[in-house]
C-alpha atoms as a PDB file:
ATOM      1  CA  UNK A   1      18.471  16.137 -15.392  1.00  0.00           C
ATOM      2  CA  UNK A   2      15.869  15.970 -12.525  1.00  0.00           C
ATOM      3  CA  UNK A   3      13.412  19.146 -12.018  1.00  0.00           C
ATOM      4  CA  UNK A   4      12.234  19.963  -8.210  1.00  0.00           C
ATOM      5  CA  UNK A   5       8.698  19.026  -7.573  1.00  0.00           C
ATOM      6  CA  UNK A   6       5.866  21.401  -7.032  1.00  0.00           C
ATOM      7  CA  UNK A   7       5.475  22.700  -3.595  1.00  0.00           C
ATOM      8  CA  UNK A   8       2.443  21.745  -1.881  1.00  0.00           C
ATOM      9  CA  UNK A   9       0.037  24.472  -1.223  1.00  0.00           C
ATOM     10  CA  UNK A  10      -0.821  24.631   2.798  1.00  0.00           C
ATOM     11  CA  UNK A  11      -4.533  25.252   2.403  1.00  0.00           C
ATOM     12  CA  UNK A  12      -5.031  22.148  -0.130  1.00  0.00           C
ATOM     13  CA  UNK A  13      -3.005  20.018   2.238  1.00  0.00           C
ATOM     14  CA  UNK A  14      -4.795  21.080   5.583  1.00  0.00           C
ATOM     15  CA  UNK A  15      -8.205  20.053   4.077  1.00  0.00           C
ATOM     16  CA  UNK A  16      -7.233  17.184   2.377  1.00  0.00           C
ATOM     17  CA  UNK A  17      -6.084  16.522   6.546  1.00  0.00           C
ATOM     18  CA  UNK A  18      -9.549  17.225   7.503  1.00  0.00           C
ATOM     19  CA  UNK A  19     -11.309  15.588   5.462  1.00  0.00           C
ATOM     20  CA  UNK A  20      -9.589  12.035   5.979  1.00  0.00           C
ATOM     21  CA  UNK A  21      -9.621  12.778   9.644  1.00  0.00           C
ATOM     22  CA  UNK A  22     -13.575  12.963   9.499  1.00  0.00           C
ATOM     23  CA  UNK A  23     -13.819  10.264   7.340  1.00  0.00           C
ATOM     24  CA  UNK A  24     -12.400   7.912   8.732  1.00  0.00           C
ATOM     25  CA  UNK A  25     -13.877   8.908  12.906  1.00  0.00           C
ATOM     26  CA  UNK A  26     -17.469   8.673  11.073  1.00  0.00           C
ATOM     27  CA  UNK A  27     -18.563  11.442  14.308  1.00  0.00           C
ATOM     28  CA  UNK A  28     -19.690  14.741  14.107  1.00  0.00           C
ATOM     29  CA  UNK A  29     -16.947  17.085  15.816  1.00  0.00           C
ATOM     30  CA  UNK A  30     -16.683  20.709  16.687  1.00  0.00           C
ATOM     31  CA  UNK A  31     -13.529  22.637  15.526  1.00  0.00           C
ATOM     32  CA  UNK A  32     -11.527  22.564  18.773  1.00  0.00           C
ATOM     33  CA  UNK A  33     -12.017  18.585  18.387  1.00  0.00           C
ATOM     34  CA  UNK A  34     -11.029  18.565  14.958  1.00  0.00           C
ATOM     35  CA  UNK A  35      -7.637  21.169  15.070  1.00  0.00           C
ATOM     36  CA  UNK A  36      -6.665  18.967  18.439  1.00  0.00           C
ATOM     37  CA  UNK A  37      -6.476  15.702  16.312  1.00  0.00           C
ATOM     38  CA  UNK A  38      -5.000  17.107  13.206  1.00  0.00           C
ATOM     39  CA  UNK A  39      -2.464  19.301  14.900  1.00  0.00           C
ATOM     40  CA  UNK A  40      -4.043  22.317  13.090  1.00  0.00           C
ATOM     41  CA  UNK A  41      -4.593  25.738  14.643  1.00  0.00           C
ATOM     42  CA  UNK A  42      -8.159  26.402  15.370  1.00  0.00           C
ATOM     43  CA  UNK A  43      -8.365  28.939  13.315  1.00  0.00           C
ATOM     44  CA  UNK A  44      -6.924  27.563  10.177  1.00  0.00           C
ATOM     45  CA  UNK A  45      -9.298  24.805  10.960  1.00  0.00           C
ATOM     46  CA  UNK A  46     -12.262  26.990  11.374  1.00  0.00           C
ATOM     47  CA  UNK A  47     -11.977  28.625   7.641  1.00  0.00           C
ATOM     48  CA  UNK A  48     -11.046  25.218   6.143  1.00  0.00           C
ATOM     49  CA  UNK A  49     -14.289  24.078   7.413  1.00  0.00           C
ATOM     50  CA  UNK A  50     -16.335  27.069   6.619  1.00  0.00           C
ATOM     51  CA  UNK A  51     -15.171  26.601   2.836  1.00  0.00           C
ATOM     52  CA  UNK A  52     -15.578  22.829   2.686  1.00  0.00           C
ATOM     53  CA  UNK A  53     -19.040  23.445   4.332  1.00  0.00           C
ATOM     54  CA  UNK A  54     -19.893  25.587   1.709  1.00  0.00           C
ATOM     55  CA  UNK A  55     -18.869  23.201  -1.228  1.00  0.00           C
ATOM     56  CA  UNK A  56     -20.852  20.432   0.816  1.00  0.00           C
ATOM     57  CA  UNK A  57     -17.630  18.586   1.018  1.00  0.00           C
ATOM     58  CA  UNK A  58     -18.418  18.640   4.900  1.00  0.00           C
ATOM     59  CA  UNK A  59     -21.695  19.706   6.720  1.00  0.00           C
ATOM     60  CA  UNK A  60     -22.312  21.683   9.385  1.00  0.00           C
ATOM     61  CA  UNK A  61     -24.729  21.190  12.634  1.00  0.00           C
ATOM     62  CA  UNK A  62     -25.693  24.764  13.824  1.00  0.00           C
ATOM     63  CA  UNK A  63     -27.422  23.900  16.952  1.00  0.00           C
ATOM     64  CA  UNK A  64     -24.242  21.188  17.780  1.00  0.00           C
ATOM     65  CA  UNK A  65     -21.549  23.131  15.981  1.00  0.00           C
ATOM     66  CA  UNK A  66     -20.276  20.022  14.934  1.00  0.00           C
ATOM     67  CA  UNK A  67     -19.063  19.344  11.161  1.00  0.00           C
ATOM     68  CA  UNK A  68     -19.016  15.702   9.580  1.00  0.00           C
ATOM     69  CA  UNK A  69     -18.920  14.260   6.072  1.00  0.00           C
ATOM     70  CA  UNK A  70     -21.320  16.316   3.610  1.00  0.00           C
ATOM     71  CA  UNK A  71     -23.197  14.976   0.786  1.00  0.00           C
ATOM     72  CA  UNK A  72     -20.831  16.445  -1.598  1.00  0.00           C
ATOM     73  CA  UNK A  73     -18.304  13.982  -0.925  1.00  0.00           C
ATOM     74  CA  UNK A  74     -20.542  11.017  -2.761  1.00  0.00           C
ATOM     75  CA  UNK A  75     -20.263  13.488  -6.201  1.00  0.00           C
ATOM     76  CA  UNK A  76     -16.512  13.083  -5.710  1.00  0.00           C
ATOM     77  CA  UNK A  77     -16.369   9.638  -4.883  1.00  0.00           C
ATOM     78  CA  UNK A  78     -18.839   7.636  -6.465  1.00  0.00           C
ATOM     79  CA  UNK A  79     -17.216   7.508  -9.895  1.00  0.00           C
ATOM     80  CA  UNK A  80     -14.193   5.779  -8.062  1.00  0.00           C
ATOM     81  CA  UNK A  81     -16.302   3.205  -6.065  1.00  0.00           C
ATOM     82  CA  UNK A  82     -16.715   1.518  -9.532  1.00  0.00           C
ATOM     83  CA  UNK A  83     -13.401   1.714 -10.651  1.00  0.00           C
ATOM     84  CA  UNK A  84     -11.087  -1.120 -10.221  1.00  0.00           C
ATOM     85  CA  UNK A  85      -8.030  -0.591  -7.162  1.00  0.00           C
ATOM     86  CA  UNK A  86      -5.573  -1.485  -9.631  1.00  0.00           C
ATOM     87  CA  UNK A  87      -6.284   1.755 -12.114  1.00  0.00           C
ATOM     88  CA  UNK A  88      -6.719   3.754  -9.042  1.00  0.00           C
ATOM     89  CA  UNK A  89      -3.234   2.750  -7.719  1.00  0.00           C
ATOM     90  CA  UNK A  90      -1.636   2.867 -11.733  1.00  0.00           C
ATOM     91  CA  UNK A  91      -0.439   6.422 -11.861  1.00  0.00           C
ATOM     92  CA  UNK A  92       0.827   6.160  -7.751  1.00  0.00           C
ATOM     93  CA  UNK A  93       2.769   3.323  -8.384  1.00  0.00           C
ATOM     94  CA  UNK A  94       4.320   4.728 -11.418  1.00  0.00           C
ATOM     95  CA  UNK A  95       5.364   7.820  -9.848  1.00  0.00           C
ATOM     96  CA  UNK A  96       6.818   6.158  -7.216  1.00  0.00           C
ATOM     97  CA  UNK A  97       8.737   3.509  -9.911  1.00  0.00           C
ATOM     98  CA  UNK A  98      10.086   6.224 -11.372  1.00  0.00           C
ATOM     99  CA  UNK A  99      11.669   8.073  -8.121  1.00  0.00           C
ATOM    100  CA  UNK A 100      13.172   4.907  -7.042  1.00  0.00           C
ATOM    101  CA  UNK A 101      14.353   3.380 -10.589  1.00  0.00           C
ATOM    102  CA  UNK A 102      12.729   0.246 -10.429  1.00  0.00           C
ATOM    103  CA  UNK A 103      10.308  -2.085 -12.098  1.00  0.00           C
ATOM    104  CA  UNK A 104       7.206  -2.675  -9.826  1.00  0.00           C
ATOM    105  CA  UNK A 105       4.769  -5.731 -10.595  1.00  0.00           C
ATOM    106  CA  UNK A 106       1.008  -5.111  -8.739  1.00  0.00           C
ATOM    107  CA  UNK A 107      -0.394  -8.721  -7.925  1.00  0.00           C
ATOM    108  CA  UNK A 108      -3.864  -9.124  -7.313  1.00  0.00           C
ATOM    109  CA  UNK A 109      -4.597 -11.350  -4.293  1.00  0.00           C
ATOM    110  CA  UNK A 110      -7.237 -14.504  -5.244  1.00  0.00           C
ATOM    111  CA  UNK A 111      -9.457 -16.271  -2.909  1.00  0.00           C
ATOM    112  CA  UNK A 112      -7.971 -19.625  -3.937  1.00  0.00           C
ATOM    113  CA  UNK A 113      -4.079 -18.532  -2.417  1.00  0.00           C
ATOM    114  CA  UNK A 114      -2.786 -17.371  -6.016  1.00  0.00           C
ATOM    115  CA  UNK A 115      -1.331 -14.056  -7.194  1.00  0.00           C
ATOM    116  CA  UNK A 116      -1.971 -12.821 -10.510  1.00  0.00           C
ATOM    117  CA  UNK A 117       0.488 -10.327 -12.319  1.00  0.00           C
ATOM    118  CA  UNK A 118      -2.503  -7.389 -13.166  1.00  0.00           C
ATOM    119  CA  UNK A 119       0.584  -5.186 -14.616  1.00  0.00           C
ATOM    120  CA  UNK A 120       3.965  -4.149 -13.920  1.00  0.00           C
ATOM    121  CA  UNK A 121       5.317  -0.623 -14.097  1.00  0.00           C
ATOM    122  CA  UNK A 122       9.001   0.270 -15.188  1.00  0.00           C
ATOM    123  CA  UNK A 123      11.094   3.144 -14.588  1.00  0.00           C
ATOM    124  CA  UNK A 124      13.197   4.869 -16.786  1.00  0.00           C
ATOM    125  CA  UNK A 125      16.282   2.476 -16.500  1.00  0.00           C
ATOM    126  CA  UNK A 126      17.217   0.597 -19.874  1.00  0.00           C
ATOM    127  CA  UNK A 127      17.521  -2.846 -18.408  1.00  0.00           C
ATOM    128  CA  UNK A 128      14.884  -4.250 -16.545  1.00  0.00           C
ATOM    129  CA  UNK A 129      13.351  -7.587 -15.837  1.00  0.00           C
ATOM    130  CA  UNK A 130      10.304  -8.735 -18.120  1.00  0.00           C
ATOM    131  CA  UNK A 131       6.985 -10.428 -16.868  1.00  0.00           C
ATOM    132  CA  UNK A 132       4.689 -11.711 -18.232  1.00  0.00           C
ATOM    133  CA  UNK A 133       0.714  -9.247 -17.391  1.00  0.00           C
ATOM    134  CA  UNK A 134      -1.560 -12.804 -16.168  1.00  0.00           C
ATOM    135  CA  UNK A 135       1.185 -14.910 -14.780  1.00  0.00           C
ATOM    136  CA  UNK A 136      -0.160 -16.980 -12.224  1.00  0.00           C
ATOM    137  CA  UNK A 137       1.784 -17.786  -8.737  1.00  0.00           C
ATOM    138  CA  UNK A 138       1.086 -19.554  -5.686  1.00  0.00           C
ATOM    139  CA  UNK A 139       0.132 -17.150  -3.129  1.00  0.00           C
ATOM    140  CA  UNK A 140       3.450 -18.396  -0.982  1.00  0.00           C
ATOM    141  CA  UNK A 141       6.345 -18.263  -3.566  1.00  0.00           C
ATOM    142  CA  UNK A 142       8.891 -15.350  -3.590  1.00  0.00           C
ATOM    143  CA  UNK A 143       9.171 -12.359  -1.625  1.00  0.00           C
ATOM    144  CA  UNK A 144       5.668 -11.474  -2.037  1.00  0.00           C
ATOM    145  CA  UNK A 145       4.602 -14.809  -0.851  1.00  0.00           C
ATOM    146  CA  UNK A 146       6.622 -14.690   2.162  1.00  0.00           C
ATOM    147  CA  UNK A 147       4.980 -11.174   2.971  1.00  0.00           C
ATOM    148  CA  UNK A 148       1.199 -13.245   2.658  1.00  0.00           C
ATOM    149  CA  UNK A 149       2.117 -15.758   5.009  1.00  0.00           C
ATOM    150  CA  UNK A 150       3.291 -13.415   7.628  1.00  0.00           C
ATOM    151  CA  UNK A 151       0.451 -11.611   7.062  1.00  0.00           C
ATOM    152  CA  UNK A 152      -2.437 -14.348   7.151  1.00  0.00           C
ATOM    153  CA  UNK A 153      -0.982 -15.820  10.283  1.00  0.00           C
ATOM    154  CA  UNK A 154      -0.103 -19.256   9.424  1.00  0.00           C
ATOM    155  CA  UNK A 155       1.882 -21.283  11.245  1.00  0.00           C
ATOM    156  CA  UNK A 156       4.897 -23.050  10.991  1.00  0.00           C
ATOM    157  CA  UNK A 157       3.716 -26.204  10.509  1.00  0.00           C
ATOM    158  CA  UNK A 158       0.875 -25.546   7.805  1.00  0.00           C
ATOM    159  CA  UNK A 159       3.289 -23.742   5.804  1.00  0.00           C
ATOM    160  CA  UNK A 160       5.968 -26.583   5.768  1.00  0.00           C
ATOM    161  CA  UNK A 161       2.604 -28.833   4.241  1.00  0.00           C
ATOM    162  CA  UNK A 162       2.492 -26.051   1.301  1.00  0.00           C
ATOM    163  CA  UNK A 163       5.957 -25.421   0.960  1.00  0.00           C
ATOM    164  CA  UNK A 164       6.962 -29.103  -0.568  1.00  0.00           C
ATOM    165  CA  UNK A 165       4.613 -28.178  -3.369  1.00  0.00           C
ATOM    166  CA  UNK A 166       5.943 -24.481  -4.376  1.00  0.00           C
ATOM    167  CA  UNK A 167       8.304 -24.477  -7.166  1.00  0.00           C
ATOM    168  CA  UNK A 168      11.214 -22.559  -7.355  1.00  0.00           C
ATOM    169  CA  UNK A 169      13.804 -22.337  -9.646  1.00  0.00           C
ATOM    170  CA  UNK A 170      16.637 -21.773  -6.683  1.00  0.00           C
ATOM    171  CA  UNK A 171      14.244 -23.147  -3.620  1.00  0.00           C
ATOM    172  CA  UNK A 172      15.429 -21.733  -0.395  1.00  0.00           C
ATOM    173  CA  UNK A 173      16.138 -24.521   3.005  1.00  0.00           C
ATOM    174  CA  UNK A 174      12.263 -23.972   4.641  1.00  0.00           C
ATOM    175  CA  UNK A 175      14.223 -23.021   7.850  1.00  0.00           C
ATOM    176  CA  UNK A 176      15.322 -20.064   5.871  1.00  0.00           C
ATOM    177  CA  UNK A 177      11.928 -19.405   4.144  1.00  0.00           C
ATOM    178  CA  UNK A 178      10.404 -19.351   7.938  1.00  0.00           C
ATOM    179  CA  UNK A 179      12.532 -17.147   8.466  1.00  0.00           C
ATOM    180  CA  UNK A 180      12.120 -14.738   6.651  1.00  0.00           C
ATOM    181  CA  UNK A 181       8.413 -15.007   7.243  1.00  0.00           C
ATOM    182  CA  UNK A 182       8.738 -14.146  10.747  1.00  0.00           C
ATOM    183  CA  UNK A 183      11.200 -11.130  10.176  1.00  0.00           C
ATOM    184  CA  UNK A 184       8.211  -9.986   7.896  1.00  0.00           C
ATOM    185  CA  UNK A 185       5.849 -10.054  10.732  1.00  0.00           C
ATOM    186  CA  UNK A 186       8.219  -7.474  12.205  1.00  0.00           C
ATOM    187  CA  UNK A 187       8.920  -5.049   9.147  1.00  0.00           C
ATOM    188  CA  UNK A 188       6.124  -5.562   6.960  1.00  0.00           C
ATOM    189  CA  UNK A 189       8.190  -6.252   3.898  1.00  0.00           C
ATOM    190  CA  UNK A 190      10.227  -9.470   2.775  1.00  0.00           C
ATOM    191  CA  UNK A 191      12.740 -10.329  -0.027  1.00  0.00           C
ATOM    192  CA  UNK A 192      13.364 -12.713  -2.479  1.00  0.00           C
ATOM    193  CA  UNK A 193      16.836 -13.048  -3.685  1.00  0.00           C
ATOM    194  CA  UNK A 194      17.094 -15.204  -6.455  1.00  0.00           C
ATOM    195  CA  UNK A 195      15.131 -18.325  -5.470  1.00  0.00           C
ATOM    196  CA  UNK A 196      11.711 -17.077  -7.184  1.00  0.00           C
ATOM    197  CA  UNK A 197      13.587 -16.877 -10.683  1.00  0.00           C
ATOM    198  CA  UNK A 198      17.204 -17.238 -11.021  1.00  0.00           C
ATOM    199  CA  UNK A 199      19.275 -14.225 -11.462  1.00  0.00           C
ATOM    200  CA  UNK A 200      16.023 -12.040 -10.574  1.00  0.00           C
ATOM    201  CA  UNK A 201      15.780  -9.920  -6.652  1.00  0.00           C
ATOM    202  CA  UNK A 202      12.639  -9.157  -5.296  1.00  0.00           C
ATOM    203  CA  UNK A 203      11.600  -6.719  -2.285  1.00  0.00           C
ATOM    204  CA  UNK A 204       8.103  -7.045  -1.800  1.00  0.00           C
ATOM    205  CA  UNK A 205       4.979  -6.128   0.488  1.00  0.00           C
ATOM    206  CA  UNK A 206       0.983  -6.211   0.765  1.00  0.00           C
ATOM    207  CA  UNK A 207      -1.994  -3.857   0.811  1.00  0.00           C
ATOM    208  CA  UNK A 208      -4.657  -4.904   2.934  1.00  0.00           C
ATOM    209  CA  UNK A 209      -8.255  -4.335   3.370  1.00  0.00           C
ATOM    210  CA  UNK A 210      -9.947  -3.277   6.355  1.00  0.00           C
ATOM    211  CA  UNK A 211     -10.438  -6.454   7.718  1.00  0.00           C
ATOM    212  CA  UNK A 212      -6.417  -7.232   7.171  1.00  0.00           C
ATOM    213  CA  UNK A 213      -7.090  -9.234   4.075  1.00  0.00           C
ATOM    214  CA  UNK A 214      -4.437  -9.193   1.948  1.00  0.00           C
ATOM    215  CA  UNK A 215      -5.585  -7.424  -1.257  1.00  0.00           C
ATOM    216  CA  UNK A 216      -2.815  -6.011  -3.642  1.00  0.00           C
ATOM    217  CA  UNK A 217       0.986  -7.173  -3.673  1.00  0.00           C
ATOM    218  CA  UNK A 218       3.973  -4.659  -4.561  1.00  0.00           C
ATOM    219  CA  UNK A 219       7.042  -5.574  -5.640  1.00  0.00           C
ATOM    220  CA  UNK A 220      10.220  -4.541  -6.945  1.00  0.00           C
ATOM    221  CA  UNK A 221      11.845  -6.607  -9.541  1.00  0.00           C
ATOM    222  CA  UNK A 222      15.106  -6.382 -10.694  1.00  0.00           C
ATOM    223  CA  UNK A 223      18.744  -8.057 -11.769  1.00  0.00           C
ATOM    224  CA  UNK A 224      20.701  -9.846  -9.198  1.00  0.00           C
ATOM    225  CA  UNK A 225      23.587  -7.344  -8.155  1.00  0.00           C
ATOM    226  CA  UNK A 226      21.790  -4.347  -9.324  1.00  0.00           C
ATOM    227  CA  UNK A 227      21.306  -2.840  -6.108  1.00  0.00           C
ATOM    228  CA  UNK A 228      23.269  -3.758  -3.151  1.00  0.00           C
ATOM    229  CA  UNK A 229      21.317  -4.769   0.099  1.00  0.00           C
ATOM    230  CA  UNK A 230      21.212  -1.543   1.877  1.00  0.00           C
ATOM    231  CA  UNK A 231      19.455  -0.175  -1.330  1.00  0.00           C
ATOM    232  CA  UNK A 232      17.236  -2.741  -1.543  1.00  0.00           C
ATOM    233  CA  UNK A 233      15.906  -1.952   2.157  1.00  0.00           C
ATOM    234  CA  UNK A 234      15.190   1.433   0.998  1.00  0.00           C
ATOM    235  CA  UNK A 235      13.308   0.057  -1.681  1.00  0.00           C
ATOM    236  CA  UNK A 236      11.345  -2.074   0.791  1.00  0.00           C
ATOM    237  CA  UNK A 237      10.555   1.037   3.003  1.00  0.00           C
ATOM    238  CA  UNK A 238       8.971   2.778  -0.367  1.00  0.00           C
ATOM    239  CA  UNK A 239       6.900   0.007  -1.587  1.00  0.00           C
ATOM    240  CA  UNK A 240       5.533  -0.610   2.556  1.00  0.00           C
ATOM    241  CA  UNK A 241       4.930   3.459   2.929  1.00  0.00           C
ATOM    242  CA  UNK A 242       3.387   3.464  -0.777  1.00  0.00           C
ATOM    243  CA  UNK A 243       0.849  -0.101   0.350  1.00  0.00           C
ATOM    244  CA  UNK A 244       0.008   1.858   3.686  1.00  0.00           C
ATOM    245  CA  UNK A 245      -1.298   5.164   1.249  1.00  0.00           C
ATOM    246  CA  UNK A 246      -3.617   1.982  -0.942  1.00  0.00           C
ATOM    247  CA  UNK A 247      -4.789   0.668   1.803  1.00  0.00           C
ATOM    248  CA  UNK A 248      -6.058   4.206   3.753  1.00  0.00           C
ATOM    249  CA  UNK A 249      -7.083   5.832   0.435  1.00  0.00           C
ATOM    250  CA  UNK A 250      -8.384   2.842  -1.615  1.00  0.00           C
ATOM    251  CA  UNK A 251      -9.617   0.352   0.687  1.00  0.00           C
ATOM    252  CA  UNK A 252     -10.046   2.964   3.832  1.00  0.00           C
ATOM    253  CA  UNK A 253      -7.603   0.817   6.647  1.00  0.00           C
ATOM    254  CA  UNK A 254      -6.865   3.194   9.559  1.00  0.00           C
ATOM    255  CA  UNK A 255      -4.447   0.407  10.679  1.00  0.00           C
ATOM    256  CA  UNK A 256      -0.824  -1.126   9.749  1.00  0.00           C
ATOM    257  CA  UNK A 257      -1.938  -4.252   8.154  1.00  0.00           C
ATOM    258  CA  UNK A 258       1.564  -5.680   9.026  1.00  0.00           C
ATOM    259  CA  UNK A 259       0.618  -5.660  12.695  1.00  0.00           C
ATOM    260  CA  UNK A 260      -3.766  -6.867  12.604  1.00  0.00           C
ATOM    261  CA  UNK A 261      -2.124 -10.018  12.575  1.00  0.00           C
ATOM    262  CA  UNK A 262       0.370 -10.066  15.760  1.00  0.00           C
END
């Protein structure tokens, strides 16, 4: 039995609008300025700003008219600045698991090229895959793997050096690995079917920083011939739409990480 979700309520949503908009230009702006970019009315804008300006949430130049980024917003904030991206993301990720059915691992990025399993979260389905929270991967195995090196821009020939050493229990030909690699470049999202673990399908992508370093991997794990390949895409849309919301509301990227490196 499903239940519908809440409707959203207008006002919340237009200042929740507002306030990433003026976050993220760092400028003071006057109201015309500010309904023209968020494709609110003016006026709607106006008492959004008025209210925010009187919980300090933005603050207000009189002789400018401009508003920008109040004070208030560090009270909100700060205790998340602390906090690791991986709780931040947990209850996200689990919503999201949940809509689509799957199991999704989060991988944390390392600076030596490795991804660590932080913790995987699994929907209500009563067969799933198992992994193990710590495992420890080369940064280029799998689907996820394939998304990194599309994303850090190597080329052909440096991954072919790293490739002979990545072990797989089904390895793919490297002209097949490549690729996929290169369609990733395009779509932002690669999949593993199979050659990561036998009898295990992957769709995976990456959350990136600001300065498009890969950060936080997503994937979807689950049984070969679960889902056919048209589902499978779908998942791969999810998991790229849900890395896009980590990396503008956790690591504050304004752009599509799967194009900084084109």
């Amino acid at each position: 039995m499903t239940t519908d979700k809440p409707k959203p309520v207008p006002a919340i949503r237009n200042a929740a609008i507002i306030l990433r908009y003026l976050a993220h230009s760092g400028e003071s702006e006057g109201v015309t300025a500010i309904a023209r970019a968020t494709g609110l009315s003016v006026s709607s804008t106006f008492t959004i700003l008025r209210t925010l300006a009187g919980e300090e949430l933005v603050s207000f130049d009189p002789e400018t008219k401009t508003y920008r980024i109040g004070m208030g917003m560090i009270g909100l904030v700060s205790p998340l600045l602390a906090a690791d991206p991986f709780d931040i993301v947990r209850p996200t990720v689990a919503e999201v698991a949940d809509d689509l059915g799957v199991m999704i691992a989060l991988w944390q990025v390392t600076e030596d090229e490795h991804f660590i399993l932080r913790y995987s979260v699994v929907s209500r389905l009563p067969l799933f895959v198992s992994l193990r929270e710590g495992a420890r991967v080369p940064a280029y195995v799998g689907a996820v793997g394939r998304c990194y090196a599309a994303m850090t821009g190597i080329t052909e020939a440096a991954i072919r050096k790293k490739f002979d050493g990545i072990r797989w229990q089904n390895p793919p030909s490297f002209e097949d690995y490549w690729r996929d690699v290169e369609a990733c470049r395009n779509t932002g999202f690669a999949f593993d079917y199979g050659n990561l673990f036998t009898g295990a399908n992957f769709a995976a992508t990456l959350a990136c920083d600001q300065g498009g370093r890969p950060r936080i991997g997503l994937s979807s794990i689950s049984l070969a011939g679960q889902f056919t390949q048209d589902r499978m895409q779908d998942i791969a849309l999810r998991l790229k739409d849900l890395a896009r919301r980590i990396e503008a509301n956790v690591f504050g990227a304004t752009a599509p990480s799967d194009r900084r490196k084109q």
